[in-house]
Structure formats: C-alpha cells, structure tokens
C-alpha atoms as a PDB file:
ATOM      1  CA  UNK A   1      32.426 -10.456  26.656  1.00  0.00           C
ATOM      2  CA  UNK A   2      32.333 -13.428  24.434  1.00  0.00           C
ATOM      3  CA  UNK A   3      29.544 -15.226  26.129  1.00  0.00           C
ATOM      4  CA  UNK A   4      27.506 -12.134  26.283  1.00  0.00           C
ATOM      5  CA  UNK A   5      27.925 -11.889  22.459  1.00  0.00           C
ATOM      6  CA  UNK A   6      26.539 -15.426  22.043  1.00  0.00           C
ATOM      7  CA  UNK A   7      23.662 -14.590  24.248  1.00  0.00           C
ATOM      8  CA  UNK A   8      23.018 -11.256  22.663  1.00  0.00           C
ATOM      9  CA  UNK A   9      22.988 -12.926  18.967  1.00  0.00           C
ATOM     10  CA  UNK A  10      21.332 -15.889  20.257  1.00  0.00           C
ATOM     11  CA  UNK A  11      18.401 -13.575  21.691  1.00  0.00           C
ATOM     12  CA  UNK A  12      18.476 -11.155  18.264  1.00  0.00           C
ATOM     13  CA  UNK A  13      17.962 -14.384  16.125  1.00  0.00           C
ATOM     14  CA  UNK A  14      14.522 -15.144  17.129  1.00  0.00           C
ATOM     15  CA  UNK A  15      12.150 -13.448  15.411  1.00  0.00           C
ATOM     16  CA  UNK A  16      11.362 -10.947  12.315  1.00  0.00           C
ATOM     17  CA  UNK A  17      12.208  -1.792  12.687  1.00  0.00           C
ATOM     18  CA  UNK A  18       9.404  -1.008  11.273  1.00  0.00           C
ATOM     19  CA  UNK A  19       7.073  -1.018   8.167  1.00  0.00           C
ATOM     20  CA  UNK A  20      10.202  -1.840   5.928  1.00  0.00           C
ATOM     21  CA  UNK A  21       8.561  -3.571   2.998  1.00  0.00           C
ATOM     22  CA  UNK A  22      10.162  -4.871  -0.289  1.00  0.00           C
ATOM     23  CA  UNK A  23       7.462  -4.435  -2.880  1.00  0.00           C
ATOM     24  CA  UNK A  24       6.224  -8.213  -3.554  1.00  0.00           C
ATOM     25  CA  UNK A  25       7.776 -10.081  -6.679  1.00  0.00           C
ATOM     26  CA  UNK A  26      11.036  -7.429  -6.929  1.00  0.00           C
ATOM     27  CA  UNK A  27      14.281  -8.484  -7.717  1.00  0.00           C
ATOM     28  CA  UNK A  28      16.125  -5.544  -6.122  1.00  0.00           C
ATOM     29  CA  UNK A  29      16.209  -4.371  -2.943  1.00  0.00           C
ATOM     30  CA  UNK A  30      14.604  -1.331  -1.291  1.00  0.00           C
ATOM     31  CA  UNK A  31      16.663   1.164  -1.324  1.00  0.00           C
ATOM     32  CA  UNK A  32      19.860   1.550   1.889  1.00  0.00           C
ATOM     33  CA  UNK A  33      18.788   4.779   3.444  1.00  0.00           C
ATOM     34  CA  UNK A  34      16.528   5.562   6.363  1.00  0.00           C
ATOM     35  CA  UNK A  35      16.271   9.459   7.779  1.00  0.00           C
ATOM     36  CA  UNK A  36      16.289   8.848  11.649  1.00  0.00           C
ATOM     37  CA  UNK A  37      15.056  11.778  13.904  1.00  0.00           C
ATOM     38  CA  UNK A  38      15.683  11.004  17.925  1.00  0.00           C
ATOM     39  CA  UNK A  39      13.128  13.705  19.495  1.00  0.00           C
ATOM     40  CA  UNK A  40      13.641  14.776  22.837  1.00  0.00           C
ATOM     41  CA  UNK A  41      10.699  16.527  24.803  1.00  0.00           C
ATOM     42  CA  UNK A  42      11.321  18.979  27.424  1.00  0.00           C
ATOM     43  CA  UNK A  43      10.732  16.969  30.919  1.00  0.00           C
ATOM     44  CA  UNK A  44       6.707  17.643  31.871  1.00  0.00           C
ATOM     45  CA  UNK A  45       5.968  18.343  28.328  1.00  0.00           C
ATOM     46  CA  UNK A  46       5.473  14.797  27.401  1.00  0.00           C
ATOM     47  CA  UNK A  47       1.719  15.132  27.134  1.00  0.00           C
ATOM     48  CA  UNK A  48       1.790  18.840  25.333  1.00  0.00           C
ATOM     49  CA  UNK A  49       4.319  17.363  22.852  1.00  0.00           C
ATOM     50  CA  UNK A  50       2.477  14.391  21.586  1.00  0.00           C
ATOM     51  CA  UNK A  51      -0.652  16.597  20.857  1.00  0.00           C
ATOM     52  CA  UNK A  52       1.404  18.843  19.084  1.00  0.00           C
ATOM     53  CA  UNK A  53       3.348  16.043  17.186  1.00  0.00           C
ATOM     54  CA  UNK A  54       0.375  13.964  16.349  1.00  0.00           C
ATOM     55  CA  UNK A  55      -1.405  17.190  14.997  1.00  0.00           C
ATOM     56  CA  UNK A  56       1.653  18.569  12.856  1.00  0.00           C
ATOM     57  CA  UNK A  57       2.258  14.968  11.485  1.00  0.00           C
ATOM     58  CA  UNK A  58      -1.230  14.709  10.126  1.00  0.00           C
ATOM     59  CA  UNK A  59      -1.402  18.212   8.959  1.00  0.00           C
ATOM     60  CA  UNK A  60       2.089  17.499   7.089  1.00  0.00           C
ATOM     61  CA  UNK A  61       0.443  14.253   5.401  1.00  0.00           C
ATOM     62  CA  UNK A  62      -2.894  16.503   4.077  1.00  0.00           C
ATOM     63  CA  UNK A  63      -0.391  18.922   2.810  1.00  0.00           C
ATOM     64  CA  UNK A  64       0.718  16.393   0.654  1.00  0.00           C
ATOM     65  CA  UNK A  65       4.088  14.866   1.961  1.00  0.00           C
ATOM     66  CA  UNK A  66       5.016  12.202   0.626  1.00  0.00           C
ATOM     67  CA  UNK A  67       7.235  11.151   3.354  1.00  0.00           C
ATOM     68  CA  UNK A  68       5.941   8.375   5.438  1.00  0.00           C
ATOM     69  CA  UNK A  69       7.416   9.006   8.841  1.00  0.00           C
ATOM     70  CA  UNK A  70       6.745   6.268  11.746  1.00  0.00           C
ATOM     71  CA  UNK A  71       7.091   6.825  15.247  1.00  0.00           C
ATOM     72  CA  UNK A  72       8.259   4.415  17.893  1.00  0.00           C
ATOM     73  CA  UNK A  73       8.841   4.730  22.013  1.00  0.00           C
ATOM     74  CA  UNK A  74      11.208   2.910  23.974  1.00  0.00           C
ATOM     75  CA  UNK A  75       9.356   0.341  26.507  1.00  0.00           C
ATOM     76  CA  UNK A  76      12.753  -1.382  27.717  1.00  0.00           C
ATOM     77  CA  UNK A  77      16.562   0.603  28.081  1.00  0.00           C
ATOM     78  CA  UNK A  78      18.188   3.098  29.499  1.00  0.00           C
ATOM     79  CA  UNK A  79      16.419   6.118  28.558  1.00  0.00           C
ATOM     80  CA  UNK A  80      13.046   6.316  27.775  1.00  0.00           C
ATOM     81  CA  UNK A  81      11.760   9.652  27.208  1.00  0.00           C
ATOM     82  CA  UNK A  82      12.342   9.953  23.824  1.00  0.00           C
ATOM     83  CA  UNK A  83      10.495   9.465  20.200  1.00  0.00           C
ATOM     84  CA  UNK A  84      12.508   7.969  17.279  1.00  0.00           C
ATOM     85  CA  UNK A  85      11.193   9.215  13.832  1.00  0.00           C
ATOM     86  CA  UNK A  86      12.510   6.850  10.441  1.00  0.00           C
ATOM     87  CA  UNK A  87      11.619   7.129   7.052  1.00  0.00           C
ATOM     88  CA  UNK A  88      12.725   4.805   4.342  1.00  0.00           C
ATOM     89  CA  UNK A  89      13.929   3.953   2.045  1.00  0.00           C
ATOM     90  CA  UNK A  90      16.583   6.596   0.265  1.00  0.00           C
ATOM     91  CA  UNK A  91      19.154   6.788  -1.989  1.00  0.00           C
ATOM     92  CA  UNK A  92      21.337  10.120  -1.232  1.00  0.00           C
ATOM     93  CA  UNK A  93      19.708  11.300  -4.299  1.00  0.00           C
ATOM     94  CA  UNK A  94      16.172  10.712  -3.158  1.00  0.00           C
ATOM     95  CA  UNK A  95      17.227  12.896   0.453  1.00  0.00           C
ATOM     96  CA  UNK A  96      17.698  16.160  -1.747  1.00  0.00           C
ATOM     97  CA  UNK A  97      14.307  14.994  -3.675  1.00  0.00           C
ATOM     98  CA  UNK A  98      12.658  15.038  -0.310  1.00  0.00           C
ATOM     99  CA  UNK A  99      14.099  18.232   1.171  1.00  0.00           C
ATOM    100  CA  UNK A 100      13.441  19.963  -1.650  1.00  0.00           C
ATOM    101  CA  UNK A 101       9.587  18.832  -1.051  1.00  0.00           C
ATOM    102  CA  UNK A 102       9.713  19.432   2.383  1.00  0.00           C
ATOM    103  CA  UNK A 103      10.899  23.194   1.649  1.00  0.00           C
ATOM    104  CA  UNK A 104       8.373  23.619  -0.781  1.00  0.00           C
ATOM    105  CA  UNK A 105       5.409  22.595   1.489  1.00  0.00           C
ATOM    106  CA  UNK A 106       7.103  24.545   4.219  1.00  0.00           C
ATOM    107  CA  UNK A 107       7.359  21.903   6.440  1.00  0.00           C
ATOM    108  CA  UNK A 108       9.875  22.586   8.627  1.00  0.00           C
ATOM    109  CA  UNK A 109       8.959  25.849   9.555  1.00  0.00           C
ATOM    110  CA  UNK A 110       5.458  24.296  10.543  1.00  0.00           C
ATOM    111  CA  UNK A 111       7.140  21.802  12.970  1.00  0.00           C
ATOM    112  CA  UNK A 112       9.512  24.628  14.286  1.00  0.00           C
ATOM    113  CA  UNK A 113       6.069  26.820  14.898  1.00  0.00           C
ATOM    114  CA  UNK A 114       4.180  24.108  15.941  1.00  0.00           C
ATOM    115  CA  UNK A 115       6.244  21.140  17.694  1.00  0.00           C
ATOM    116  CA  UNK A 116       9.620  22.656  18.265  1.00  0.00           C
ATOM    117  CA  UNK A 117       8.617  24.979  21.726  1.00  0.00           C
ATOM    118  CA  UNK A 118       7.957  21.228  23.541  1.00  0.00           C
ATOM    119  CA  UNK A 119      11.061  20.109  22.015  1.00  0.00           C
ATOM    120  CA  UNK A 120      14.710  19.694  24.252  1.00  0.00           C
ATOM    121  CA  UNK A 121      16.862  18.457  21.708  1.00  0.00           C
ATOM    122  CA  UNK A 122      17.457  16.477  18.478  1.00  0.00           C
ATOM    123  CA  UNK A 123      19.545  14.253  17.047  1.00  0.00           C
ATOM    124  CA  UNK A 124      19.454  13.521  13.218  1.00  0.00           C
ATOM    125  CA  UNK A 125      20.943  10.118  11.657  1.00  0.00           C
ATOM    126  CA  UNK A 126      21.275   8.195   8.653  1.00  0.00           C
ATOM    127  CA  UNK A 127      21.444   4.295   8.599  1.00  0.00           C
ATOM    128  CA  UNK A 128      22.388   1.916   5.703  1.00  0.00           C
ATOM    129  CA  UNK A 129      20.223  -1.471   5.858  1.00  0.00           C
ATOM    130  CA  UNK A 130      22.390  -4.709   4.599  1.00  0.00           C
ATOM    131  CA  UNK A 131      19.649  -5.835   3.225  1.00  0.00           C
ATOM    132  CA  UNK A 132      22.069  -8.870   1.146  1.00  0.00           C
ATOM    133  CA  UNK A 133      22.846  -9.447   4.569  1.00  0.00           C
ATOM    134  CA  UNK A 134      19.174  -9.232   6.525  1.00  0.00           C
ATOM    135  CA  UNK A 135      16.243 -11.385   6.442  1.00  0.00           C
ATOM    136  CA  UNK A 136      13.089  -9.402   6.418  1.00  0.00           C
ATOM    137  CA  UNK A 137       9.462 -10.373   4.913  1.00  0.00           C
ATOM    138  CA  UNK A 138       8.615  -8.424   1.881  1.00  0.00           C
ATOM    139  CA  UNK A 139       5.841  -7.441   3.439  1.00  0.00           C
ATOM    140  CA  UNK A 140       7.562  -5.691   6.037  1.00  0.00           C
ATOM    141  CA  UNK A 141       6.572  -6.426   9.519  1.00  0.00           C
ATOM    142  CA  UNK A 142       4.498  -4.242  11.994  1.00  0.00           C
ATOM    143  CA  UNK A 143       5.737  -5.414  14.985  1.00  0.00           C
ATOM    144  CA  UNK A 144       4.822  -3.776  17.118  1.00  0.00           C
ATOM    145  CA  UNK A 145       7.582  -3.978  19.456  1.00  0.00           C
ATOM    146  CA  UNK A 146      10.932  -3.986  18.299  1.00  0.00           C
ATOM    147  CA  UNK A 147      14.348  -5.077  19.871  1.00  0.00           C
ATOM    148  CA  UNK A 148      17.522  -3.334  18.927  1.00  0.00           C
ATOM    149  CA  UNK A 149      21.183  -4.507  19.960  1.00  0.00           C
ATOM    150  CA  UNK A 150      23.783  -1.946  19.053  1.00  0.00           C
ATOM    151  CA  UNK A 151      27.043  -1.924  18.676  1.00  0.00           C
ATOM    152  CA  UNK A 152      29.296   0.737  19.415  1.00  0.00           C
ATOM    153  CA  UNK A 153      32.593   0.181  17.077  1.00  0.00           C
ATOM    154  CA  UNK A 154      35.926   0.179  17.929  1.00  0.00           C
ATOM    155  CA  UNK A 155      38.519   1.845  16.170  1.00  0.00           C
ATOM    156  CA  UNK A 156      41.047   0.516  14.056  1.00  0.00           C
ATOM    157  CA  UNK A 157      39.352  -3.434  14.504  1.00  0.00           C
ATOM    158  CA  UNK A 158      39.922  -3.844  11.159  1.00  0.00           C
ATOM    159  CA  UNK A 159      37.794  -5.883   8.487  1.00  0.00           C
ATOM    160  CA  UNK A 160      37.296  -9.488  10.764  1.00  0.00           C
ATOM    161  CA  UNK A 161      33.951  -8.105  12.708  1.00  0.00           C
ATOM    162  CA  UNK A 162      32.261  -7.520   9.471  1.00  0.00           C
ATOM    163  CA  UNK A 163      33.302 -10.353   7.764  1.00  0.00           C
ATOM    164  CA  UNK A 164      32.060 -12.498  10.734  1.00  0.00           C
ATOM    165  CA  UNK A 165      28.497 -10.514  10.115  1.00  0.00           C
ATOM    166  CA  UNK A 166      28.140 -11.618   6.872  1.00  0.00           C
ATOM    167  CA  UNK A 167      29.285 -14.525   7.666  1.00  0.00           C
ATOM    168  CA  UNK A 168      26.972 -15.815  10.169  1.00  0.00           C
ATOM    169  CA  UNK A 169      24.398 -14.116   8.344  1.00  0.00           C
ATOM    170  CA  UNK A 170      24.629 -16.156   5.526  1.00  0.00           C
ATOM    171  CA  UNK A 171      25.031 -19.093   7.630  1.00  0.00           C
ATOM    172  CA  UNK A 172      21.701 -18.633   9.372  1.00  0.00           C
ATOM    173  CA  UNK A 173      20.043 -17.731   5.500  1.00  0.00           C
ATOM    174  CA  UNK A 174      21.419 -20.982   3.766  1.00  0.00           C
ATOM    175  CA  UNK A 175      21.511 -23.368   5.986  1.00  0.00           C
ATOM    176  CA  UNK A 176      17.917 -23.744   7.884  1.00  0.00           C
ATOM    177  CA  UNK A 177      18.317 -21.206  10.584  1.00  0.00           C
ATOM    178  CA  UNK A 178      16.327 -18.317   8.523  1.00  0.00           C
ATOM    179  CA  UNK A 179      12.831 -19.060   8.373  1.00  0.00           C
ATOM    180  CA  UNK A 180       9.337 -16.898   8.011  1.00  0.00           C
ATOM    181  CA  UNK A 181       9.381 -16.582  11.751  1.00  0.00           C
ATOM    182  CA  UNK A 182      12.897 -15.771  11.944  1.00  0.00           C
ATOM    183  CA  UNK A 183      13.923 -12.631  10.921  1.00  0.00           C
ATOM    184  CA  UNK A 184      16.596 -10.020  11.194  1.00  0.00           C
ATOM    185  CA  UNK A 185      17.571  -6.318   9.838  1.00  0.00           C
ATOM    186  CA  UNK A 186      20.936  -4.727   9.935  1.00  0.00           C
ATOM    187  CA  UNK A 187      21.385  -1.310  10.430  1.00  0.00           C
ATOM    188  CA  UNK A 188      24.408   0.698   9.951  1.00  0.00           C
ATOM    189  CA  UNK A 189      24.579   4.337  11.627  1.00  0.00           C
ATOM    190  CA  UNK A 190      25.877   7.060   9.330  1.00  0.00           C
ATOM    191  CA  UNK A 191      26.669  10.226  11.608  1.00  0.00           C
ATOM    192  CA  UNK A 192      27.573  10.051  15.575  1.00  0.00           C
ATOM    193  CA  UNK A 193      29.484   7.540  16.813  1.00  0.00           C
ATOM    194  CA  UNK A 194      30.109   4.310  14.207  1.00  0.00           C
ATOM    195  CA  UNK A 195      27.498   1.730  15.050  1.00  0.00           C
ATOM    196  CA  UNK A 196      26.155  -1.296  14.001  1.00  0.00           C
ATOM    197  CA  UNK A 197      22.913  -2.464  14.737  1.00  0.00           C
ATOM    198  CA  UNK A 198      20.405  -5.585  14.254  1.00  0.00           C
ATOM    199  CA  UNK A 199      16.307  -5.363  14.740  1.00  0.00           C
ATOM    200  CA  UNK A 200      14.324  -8.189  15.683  1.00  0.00           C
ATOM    201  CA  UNK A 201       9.974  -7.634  15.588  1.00  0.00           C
ATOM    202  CA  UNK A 202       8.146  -9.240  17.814  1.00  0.00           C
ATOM    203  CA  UNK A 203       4.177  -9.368  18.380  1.00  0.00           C
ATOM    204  CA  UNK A 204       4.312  -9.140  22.593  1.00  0.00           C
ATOM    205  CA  UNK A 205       6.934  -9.954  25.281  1.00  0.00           C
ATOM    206  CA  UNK A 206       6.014 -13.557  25.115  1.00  0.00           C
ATOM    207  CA  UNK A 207       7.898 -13.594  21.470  1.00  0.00           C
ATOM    208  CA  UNK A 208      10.814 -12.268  23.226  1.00  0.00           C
ATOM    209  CA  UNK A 209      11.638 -15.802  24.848  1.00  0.00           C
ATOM    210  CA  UNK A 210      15.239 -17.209  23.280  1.00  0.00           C
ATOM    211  CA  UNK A 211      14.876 -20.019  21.665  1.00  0.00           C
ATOM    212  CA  UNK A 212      15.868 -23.424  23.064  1.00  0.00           C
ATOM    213  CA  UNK A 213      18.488 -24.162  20.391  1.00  0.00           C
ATOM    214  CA  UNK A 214      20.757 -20.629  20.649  1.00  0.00           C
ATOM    215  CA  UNK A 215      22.345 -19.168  17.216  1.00  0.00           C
ATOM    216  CA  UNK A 216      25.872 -20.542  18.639  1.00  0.00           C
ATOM    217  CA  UNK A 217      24.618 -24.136  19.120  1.00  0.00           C
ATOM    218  CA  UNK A 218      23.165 -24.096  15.874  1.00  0.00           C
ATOM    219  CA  UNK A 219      26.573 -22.956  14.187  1.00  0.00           C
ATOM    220  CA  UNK A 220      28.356 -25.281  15.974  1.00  0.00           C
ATOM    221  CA  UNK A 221      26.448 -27.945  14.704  1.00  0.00           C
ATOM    222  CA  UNK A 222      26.770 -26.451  11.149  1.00  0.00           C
ATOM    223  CA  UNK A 223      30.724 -25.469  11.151  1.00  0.00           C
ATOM    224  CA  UNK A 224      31.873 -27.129  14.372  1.00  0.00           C
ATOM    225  CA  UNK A 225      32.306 -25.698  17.764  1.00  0.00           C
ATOM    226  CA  UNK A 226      36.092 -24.445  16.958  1.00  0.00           C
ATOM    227  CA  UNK A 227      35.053 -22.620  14.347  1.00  0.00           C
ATOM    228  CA  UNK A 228      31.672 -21.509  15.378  1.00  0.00           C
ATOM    229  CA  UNK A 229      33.749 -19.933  18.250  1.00  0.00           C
ATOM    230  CA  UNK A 230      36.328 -18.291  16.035  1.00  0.00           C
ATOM    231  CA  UNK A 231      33.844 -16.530  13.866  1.00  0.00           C
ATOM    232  CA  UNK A 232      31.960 -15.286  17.568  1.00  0.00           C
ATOM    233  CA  UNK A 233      35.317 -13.919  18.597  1.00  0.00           C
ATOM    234  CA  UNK A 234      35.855 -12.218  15.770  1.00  0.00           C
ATOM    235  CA  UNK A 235      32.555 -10.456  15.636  1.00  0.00           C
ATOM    236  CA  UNK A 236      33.148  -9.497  19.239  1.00  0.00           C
ATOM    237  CA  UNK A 237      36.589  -8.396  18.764  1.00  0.00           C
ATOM    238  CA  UNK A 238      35.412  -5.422  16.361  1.00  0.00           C
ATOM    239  CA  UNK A 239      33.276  -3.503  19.045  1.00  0.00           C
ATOM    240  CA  UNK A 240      33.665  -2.081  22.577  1.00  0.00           C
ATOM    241  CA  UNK A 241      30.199  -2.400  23.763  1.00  0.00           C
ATOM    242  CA  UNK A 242      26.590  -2.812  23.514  1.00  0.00           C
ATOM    243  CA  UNK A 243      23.464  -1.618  24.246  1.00  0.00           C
ATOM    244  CA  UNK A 244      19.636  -3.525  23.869  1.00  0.00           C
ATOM    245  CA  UNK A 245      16.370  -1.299  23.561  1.00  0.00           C
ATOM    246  CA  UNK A 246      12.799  -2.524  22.850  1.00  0.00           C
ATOM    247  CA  UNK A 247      10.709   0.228  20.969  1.00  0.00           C
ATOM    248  CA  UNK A 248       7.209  -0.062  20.069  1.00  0.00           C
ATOM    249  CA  UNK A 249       5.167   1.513  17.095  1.00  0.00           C
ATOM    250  CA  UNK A 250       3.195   4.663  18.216  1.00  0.00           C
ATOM    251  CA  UNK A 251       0.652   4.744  15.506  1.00  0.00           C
ATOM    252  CA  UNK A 252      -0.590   8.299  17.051  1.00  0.00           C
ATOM    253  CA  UNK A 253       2.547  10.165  16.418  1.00  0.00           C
ATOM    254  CA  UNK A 254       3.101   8.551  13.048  1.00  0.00           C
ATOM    255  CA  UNK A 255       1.927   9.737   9.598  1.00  0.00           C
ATOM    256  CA  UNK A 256      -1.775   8.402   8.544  1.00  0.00           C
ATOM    257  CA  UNK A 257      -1.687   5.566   6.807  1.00  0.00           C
ATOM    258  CA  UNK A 258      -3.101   5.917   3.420  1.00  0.00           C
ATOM    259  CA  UNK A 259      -3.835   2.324   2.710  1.00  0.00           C
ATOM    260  CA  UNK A 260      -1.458   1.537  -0.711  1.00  0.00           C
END
C-alpha cells in the first residue's frame, strides 16, 4: 500500500480538471465550488445522446445561461461510458443564484425533453478545490487530457492524512518542486462516498511519463528519508483505496465558448 502511494503521488506530481482559471493579477482565489454531473447514456444510445447533448448545450448557451458547463470522457479506467459535466466556480450562495436562472430559462425541463430519454442514470456532486493547497496556472489549463487519482476515505482516520496533504503540498510549493510545468488541483467530493482527489493536465500520453526524480525522492532529499516516509504513511493511513482515470475535454458536448 505504501509503495503504491509513493508511485501514485510520484505519477500525480508531474504536470499541471479543466478550464479552472484565476482571473490574472487577483489576490483571492476562485471561488471552492464546482457542480459535477456524471451522465450515464443508455447502452447503444451513445451516438443519439451526444447529438442530443451537444444540441441542448448550445441551445441552453443562446438562451442566455450563464453557466459554463465543460464536458470530459474517460480514455483510461474502469468504466468508460460515461460524460462528466463541471461548472465552476461557486460559493453555496452563487448555486441558488444559478438555479434560480436555470428555472427561469427553463432549463431543466429542456434537457429532461430533449436529453433525458437517452439518459440511464445520474449522479450529481459537489467538490471543494484547496486551492491554498493546489498549484494551478491562472490561466487555467486546457489539457486536454486529464488524470485523476481518488481517494476513497476511511472512517474515523482522524486528522494525520490531511495534515500530510498540506503538508507535502506545501513542501512541493516552497521548496523547488512546484514549477510552471508542474501542477496540481485538489478536489474534495461533497455528496457520495467521502473522497479526496488530485488532477494533473497533460497535453498527450507522452506527458504522462513519471519523472526521473519521484515526489518521494525529492522529499527525502528535502526532510530526510525518515521523515519523508512518515509523512507518506500518514497520508496513506487515512484512505482505503484508490482509483486513477484519464478524462479528456469533449469540446462538442461542452457549452460554446464565447471568447472572454
């Protein structure tokens, strides 16, 4: 378990979810909150769903939502017939802004007319970015594949896993390790099972290569291999396994981009 931790945040470490951006010059942080739709088509409906999608998305945008939704597909995991939906970046006050907009237009009931008859199941998340804790251009990055390690959390590990997050993260963002080229997101999920997650961009599958130095060498070097190994044990220690998927931007199912 430990060594496939090391290897896992080794790998994660390499390189810069989506079209995150913080707006140039800011002092604060976007705001935590991304709306996460997982869309499930009904098997052999692949092909009639992604019309349908693709249409109802850009009909929703000339209607005049301002929700900027973007669409990715899993190239790489365990299942792969599936679209994930995010839209960021929320405060719980800006969610009630939105649905309120969203009832207004009448968008829902346009997806459920036009989308929703292709459509086996849903599932509907929240997750909080630590973005003290992340490394992400303010530009945001457009990928266009991106890996994803999650965590699923155990119960009752107490505070040590998290600490050990912050802690390497700060590591890697003080001490050399962070650079333009090396970039991470975390991602908390807020409904389902607790789970912690960390994005990685990359431009093709040649990006995906680990690095010769891994994350562990590096904070061994930094901390000493004692306590390097300490802080990876106690990051392990809060989770009971783990699960890597590469998704890549679908710029057909996602809202037009309207060039700001």
């Amino acid at each position: 378990m430990k060594r496939s931790l090391l290897l896992t945040f080794a790998a994660i470490l390499l390189l810069p979810l989506g079209l995150v951006a913080q707006e140039e010059g800011a002092d604060e942080a976007p705001a935590p909150l991304s709306e996460v739709w997982i869309v499930v088509p009904k098997a052999g409906m692949d092909a009639e769903f992604a019309a349908a999608a693709a249409a109802e998305v850009a009909a929703q945008a000339e209607a005049g939502s301002s929700r900027e939704w973007q669409a990715y597909r899993p190239v790489i995991g365990y299942k792969l017939n599936v679209v994930q939906y995010r839209s960021c970046c929320y405060d719980w006050a800006d969610v009630d802004v939105a649905n309120a907009e969203d009832a207004e237009l009448g968008l829902n009931d346009s997806w459920n007319e036009n989308v929703d008859q292709y459509v086996e199941h849903y599932h509907h998340y929240f997750e909080r970015t630590d973005w003290e804790n992340s490394h992400w251009p303010d530009e945001g990055t457009s990928g266009p594949y991106f890996g994803v390690t999650s965590w699923s959390i155990k119960q009752g590990s107490g505070p040590a896993s998290g600490q050990a997050k912050d802690k390497m993260s700060q590591l890697a963002i003080n001490d050399g390790w962070a650079s333009a080229d090396n970039n991470w997101l975390w991602l908390s999920r807020i409904g389902g099972k607790p789970t912690l997650a960390i994005v990685s961009s990359y431009d093709n599958y040649a990006d995906m290569e680990p690095p010769e130095q891994s994350f562990f060498e590096y904070a061994s070097e930094k901390l000493g291999a004692e306590e390097a190994g300490a802080m990876f044990s106690d990051f392990g220690n809060g989770f009971k396994d783990s699960d890597y998927t590469v998704w890549v931007y679908d710029e057909d199912l996602s809202a037009p981009d309207d060039g700001d």
